[in-house]
Protein backbone atom coordinates (compact mmCIF):
# COMPACT_ATOMS: atom_id res chain seq x y z
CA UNK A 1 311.29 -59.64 264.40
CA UNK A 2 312.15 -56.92 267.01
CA UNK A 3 315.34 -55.70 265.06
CA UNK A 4 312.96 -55.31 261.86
CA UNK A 5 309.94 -53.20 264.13
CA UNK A 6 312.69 -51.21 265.95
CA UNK A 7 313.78 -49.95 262.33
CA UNK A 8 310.43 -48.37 261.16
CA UNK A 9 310.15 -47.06 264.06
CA UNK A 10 313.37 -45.10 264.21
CA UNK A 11 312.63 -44.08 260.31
CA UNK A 12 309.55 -42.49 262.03
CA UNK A 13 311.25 -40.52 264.81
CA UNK A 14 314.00 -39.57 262.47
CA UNK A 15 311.49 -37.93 260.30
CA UNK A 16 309.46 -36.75 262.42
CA UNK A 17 312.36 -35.47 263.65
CA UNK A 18 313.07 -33.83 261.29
CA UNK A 19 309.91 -31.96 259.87
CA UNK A 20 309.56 -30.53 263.52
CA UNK A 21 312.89 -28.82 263.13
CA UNK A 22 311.75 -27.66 259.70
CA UNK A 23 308.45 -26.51 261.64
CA UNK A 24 311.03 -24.35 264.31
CA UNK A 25 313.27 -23.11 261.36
CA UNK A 26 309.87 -21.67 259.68
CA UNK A 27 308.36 -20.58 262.63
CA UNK A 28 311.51 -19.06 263.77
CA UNK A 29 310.93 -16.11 261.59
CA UNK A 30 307.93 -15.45 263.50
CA UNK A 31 308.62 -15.75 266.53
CA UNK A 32 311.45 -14.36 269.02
CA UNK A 33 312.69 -15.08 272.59
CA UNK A 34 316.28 -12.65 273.37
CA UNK A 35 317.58 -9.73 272.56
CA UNK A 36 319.54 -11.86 269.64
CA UNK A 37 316.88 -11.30 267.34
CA UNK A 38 317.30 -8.04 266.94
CA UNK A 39 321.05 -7.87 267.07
CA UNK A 40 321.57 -8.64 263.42
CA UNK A 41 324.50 -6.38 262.69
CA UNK A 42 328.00 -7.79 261.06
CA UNK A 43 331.06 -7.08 262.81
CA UNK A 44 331.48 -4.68 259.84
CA UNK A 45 328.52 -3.15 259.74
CA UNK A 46 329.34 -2.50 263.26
CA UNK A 47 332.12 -0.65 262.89
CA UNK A 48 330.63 1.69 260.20
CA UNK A 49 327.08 2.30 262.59
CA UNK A 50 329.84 2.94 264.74
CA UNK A 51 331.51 5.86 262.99
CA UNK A 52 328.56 7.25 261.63
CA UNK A 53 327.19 7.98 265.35
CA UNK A 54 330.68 8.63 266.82
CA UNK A 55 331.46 11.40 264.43
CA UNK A 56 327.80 12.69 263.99
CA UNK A 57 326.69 12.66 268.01
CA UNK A 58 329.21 15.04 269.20
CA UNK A 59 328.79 17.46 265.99
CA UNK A 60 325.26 17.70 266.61
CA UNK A 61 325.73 18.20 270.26
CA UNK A 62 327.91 20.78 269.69
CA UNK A 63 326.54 22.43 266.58
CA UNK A 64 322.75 22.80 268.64
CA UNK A 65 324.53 24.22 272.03
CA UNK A 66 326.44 26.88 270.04
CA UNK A 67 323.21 27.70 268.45
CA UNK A 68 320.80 27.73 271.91
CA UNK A 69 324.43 29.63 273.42
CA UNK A 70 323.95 32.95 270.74
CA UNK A 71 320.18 33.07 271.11
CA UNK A 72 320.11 32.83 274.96
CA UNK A 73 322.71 35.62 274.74
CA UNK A 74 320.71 37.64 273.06
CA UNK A 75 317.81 39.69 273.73
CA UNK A 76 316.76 40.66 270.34
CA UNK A 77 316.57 37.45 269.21
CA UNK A 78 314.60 35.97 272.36
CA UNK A 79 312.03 38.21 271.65
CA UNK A 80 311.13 36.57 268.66
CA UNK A 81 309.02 33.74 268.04
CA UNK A 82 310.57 32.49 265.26
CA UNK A 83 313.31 31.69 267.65
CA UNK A 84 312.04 30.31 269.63
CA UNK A 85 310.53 27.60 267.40
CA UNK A 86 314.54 27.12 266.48
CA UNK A 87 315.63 27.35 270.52
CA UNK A 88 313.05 24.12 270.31
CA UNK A 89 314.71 22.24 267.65
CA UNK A 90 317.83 22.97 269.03
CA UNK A 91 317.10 21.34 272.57
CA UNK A 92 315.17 18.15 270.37
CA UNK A 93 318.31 17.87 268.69
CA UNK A 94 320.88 18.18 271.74
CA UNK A 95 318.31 15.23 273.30
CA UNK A 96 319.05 13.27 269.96
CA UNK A 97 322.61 13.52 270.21
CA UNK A 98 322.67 12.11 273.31
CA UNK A 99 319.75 9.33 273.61
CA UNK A 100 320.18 8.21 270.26
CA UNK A 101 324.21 8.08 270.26
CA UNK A 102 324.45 6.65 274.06
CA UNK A 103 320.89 4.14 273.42
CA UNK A 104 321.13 3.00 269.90
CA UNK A 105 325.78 2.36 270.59
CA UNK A 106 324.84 0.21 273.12
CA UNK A 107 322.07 -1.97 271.81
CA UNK A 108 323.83 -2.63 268.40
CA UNK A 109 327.65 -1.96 269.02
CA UNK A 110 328.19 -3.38 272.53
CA UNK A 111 324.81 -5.58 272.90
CA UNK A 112 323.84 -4.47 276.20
CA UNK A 113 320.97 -7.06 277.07
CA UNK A 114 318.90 -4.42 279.48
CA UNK A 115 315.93 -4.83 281.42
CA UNK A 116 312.45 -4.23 280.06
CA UNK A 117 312.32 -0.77 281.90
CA UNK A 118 315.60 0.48 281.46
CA UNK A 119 315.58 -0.61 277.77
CA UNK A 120 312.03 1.21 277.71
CA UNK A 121 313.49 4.45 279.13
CA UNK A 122 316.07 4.67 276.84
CA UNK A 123 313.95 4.19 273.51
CA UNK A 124 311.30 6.65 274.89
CA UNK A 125 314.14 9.49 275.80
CA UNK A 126 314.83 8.78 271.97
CA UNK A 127 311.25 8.80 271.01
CA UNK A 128 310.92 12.29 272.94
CA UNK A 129 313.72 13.72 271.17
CA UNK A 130 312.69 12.92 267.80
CA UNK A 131 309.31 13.67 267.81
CA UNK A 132 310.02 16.43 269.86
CA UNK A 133 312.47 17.20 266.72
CA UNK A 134 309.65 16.77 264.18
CA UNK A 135 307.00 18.97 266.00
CA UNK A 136 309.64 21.73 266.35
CA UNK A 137 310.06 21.64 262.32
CA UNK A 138 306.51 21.84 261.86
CA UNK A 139 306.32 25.17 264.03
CA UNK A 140 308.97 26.61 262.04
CA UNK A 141 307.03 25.86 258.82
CA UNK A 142 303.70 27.23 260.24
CA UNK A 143 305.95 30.27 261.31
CA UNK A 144 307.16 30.86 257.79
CA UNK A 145 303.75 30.12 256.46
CA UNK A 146 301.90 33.09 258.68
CA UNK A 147 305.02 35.34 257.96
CA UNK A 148 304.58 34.85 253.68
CA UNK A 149 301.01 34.63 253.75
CA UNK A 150 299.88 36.83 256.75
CA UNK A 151 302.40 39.29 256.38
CA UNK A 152 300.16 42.12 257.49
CA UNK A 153 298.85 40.23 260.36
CA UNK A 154 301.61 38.17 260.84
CA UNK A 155 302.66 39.87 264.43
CA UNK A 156 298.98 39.91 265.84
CA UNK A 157 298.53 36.49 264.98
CA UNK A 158 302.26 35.35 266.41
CA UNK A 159 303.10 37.14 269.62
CA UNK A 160 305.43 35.99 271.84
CA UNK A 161 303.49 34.33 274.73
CA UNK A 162 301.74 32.30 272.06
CA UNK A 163 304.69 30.85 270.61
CA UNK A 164 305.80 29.77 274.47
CA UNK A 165 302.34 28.42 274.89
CA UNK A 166 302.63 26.35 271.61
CA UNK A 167 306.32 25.07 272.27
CA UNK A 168 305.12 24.26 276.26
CA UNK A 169 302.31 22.16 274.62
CA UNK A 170 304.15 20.68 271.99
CA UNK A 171 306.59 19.19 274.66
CA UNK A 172 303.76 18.14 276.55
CA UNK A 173 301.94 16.10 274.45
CA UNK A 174 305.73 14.98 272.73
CA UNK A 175 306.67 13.70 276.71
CA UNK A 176 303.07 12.30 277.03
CA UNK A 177 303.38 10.18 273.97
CA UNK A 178 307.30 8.89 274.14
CA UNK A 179 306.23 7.46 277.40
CA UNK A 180 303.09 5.83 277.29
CA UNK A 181 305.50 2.45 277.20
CA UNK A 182 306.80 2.69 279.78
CA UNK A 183 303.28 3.01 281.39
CA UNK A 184 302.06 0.40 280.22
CA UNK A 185 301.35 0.20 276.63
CA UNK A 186 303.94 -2.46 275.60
CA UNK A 187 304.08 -5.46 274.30
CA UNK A 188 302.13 -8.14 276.50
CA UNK A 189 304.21 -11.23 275.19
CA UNK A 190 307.45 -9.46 276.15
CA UNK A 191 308.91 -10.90 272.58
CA UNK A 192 306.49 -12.32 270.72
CA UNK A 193 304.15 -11.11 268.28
CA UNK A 194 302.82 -8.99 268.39
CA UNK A 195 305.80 -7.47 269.47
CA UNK A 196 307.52 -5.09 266.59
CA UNK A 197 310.77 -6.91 265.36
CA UNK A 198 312.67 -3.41 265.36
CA UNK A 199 312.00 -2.34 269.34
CA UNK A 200 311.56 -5.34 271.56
CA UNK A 201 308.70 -4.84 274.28
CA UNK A 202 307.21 -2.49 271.82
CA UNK A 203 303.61 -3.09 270.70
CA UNK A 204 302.34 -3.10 266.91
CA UNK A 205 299.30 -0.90 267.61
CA UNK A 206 302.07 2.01 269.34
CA UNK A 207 304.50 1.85 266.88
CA UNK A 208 301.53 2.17 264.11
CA UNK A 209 299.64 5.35 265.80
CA UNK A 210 303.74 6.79 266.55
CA UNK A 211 304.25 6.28 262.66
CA UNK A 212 301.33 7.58 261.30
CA UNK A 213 301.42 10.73 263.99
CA UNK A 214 305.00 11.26 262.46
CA UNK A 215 303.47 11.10 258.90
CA UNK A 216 301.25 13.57 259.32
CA UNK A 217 303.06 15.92 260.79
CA UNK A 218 306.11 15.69 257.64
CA UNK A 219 302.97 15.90 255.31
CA UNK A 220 301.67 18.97 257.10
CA UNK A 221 305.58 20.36 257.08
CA UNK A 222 306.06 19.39 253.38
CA UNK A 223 302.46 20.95 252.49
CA UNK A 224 303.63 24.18 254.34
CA UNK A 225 306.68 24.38 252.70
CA UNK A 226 305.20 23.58 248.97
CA UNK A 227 302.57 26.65 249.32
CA UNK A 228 305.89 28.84 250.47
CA UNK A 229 307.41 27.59 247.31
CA UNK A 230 304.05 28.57 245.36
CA UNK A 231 303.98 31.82 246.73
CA UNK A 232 307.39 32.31 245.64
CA UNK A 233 306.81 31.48 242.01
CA UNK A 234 303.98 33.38 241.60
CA UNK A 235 306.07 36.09 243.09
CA UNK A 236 308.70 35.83 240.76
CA UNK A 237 306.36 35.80 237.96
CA UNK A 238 304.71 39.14 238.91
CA UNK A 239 307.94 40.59 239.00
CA UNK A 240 309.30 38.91 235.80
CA UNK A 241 306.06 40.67 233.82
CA UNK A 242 307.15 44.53 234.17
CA UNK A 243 310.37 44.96 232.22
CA UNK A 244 311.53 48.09 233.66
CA UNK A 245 310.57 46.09 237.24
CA UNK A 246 312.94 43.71 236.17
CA UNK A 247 315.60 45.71 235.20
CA UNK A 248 315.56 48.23 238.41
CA UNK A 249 317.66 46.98 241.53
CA UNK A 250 315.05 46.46 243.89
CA UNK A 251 312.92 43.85 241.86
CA UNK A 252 316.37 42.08 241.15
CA UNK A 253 316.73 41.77 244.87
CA UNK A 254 313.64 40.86 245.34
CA UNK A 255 313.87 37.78 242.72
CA UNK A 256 317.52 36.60 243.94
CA UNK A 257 315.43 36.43 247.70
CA UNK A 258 312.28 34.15 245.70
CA UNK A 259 315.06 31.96 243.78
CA UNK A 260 317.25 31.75 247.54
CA UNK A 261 313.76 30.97 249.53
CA UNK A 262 312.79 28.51 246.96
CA UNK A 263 316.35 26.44 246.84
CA UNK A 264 316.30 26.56 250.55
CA UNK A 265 312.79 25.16 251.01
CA UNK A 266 313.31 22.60 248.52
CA UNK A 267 316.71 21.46 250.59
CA UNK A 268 314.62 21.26 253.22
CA UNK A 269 312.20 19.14 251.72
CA UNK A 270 314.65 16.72 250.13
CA UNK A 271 316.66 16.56 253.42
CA UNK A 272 313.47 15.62 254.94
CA UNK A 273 312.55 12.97 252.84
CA UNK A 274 315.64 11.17 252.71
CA UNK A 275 316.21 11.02 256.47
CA UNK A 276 312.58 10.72 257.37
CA UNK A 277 310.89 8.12 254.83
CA UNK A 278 312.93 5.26 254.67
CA UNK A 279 312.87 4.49 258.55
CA UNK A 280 308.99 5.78 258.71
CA UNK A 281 308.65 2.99 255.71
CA UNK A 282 309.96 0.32 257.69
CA UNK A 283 308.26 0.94 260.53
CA UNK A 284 305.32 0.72 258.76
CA UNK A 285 306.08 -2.73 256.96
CA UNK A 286 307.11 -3.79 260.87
CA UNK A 287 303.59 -3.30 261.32
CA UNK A 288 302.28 -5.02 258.62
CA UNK A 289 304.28 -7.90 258.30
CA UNK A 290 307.67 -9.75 259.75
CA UNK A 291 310.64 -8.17 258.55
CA UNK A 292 313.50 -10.40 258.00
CA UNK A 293 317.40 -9.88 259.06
CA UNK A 294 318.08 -8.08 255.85
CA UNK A 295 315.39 -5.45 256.60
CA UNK A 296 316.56 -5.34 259.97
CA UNK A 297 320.08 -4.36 259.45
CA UNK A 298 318.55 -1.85 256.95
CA UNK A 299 316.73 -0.31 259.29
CA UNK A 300 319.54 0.26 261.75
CA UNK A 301 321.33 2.24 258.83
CA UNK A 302 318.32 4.13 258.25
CA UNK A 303 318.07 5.13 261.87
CA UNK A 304 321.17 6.70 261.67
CA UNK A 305 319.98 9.37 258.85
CA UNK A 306 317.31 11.16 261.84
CA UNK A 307 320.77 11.49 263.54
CA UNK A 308 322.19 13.32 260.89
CA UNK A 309 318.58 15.41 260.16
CA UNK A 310 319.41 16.55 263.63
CA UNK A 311 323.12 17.50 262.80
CA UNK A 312 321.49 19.08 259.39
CA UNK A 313 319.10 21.11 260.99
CA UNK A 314 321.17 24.07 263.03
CA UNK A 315 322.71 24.37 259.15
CA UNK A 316 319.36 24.47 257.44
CA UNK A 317 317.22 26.27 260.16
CA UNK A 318 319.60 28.35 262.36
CA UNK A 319 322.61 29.49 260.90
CA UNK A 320 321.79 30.48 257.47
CA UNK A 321 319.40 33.28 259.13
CA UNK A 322 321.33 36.45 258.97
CA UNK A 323 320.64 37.87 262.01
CA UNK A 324 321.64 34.75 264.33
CA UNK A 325 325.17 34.93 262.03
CA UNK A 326 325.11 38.23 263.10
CA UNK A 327 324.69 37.74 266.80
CA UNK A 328 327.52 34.98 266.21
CA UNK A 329 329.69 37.26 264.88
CA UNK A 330 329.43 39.90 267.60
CA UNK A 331 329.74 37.33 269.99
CA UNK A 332 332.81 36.02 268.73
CA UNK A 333 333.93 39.53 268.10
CA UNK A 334 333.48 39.92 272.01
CA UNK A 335 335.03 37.32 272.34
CA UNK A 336 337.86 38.04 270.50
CA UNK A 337 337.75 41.19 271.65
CA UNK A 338 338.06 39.96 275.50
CA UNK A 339 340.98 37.89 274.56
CA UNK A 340 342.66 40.94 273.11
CA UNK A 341 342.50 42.47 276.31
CA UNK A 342 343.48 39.92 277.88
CA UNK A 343 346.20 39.33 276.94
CA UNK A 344 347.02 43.18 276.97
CA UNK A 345 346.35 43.01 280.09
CA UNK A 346 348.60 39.66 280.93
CA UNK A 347 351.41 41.90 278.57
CA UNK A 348 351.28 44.76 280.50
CA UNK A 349 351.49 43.09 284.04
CA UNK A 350 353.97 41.09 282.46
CA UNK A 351 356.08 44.55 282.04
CA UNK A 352 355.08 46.15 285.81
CA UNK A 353 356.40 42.58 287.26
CA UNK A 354 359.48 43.02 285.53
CA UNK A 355 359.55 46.10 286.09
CA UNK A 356 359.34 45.67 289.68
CA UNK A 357 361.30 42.92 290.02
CA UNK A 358 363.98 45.38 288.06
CA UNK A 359 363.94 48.30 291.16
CA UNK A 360 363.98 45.30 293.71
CA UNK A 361 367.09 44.16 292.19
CA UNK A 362 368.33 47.94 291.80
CA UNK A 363 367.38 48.33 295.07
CA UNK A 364 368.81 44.96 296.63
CA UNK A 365 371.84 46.17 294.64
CA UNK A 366 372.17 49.44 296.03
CA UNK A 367 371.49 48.00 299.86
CA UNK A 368 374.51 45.92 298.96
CA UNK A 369 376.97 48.20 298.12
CA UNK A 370 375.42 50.66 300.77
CA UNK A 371 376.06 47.51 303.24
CA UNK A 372 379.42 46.53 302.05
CA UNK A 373 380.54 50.14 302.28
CA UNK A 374 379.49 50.55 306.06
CA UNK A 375 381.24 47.28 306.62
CA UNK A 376 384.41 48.81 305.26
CA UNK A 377 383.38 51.96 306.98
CA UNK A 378 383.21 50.06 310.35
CA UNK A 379 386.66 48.01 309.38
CA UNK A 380 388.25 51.21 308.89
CA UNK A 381 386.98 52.15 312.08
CA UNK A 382 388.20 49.16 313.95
């Protein structure tokens, strides 16, 4: 009798056994206790995270210093706002390059398990760059808007002390907003919902108002942009109507500079909406719902495309201006130039050292024989 009520009851515990682990495995999508939720990354997947952020970190660095280097060494180009608003991206992007590369390598590559602060400061020295990044580009396109469609005003309205005053503010409010989680507004059940499954200590309700700030700044930039592009047609309309407009040299010119603005505004906007969208997206859905591994490991590849918006953008925004390719020429020209007389300069001391060293020996020479023939003077003598 005891052997026959022990049996039903181990068929019990076996099964209940068993639909509690099914209860964990379900509920184990929802909820999260490490860092090894969110380390979801292959061993190949690693490697290729890897090589996208070792070979675009360092070109982005380097490609944003060159570009702050020729503005800061000139004065013309100081002067103007426009310049500015790029001397802005430039030092968003240099903070990229080096949060993102140093923060996101050692979270996904290495698995660094940090503290909640120090893993806070990192992902809010990211946060600041890129938004920092974003609010630059929508400066530039309100620049380009007030140049094209305030031409006549366009210097009254943009002066110099108003662009500083608009890039101080912009970093103001960029630094204010990065770090409000590290002050407090995180996630108050360290992993659990409703903690985001992409940052861990990060809350739903900051990474929804962080999104939907970053949306409607692109949409501003991208609305900016398409009444450039408007302008532009309608411009190259006008001048497509006269014939003997056409045909003279200056409304050529004038179309090949519509056709050039309007393929490099639309490269911006595409560039934009591949690097910017997708991650924005999933954000977004992290809000929403819970992502799964799969959307996870997307999401770290997406990351990586803001990375390589910020090595895009010196391309885009910097050098294909004429004038800062001009300033880069003349400074490589004087630099060039330097080198050339240096190493005239090395050459010709090169020649007086040898020179020298020729009448020492001459002269060494000559005390020699001068010495040798007083000693036979002085045998003689003897």
């Amino acid at each position: 009798m005891e052997v026959q009520t022990e049996q039903p009851q181990e068929a019990t515990t076996v099964l209940f056994l068993n639909e509690s682990t099914l209860n964990l495995s379900e509920a184990g999508d929802n909820f999260c206790n490490s860092f090894k939720c969110y380390m979801v990354l292959t061993q190949l997947e690693k490697k290729a995270i890897g090589a996208i952020c070792f070979l675009a970190g360092p070109v982005t660095f380097l490609e944003n210093v060159l570009v702050l280097g020729v503005i800061a060494s000139s004065v013309t180009l100081r002067r103007r706002p426009s310049y500015l608003f790029i001397s802005s991206l430039a030092v968003a992007d240099t903070f990229a390059s080096c949060f993102f590369t140093t923060s996101f390598l050692d979270f996904h590559l290495y698995s660094r398990d940090d503290a909640p602060n120090v893993y806070l400061f990192k992902l809010c020295g990211v946060t600041m760059a890129f938004t920092g990044s974003v609010g630059s580009l929508l400066l530039t396109a309100l620049d380009r808007y007030l140049c094209i469609y305030q031409a006549s005003n366009y210097k009254v309205l943009l002066t110099r002390t108003r662009a500083i005053m608009a890039i101080l503010l912009l970093w103001c409010v960029t630094v204010l907003i990065s770090f409000l989680p590290l002050m407090g507004w995180r996630c108050t059940t360290l992993l659990d919902p409703p903690c985001s499954r992409l940052f861990p200590y990060v809350d739903h309700h900051y990474l929804a108002c962080w999104t939907g700030l970053q949306l409607v700044v692109l949409f501003l930039i991208m609305v900016a942009y398409v009444l450039i592009l408007w302008k532009a047609h309608q411009h190259e309309a006008s001048m497509g109507g006269s014939q003997l407009d056409r045909q003279s040299l200056r409304g050529q010119a004038r179309m090949r500079m519509d056709i050039q603005l309007a393929q490099t505004f639309s490269l911006i906007l595409l560039i934009l909406a591949v690097c910017w969208l997708p991650v924005l997206s999933l954000m977004m859905v992290d809000v929403s719902v819970t992502l799964t591994n799969k959307q996870q490991r997307m999401f770290a590849f997406c990351s990586t495309l803001c990375l390589v918006n910020s090595c895009v953008n010196p391309i885009l925004y910097a050098l294909r201006c004429r004038d800062l390719r001009g300033e880069l020429l003349a400074l490589l020209g004087c630099c060039n130039a330097w080198r050339e007389r240096t190493l005239e300069s090395d050459r010709q001391g090169e020649e007086n050292d040898h020179g020298a060293a020729s009448q020492a020996l001459e002269q060494r020479n000559q005390e020699t024989i001068s010495e040798s023939v007083d000693r036979q003077e002085n045998s003689i003598q003897i």
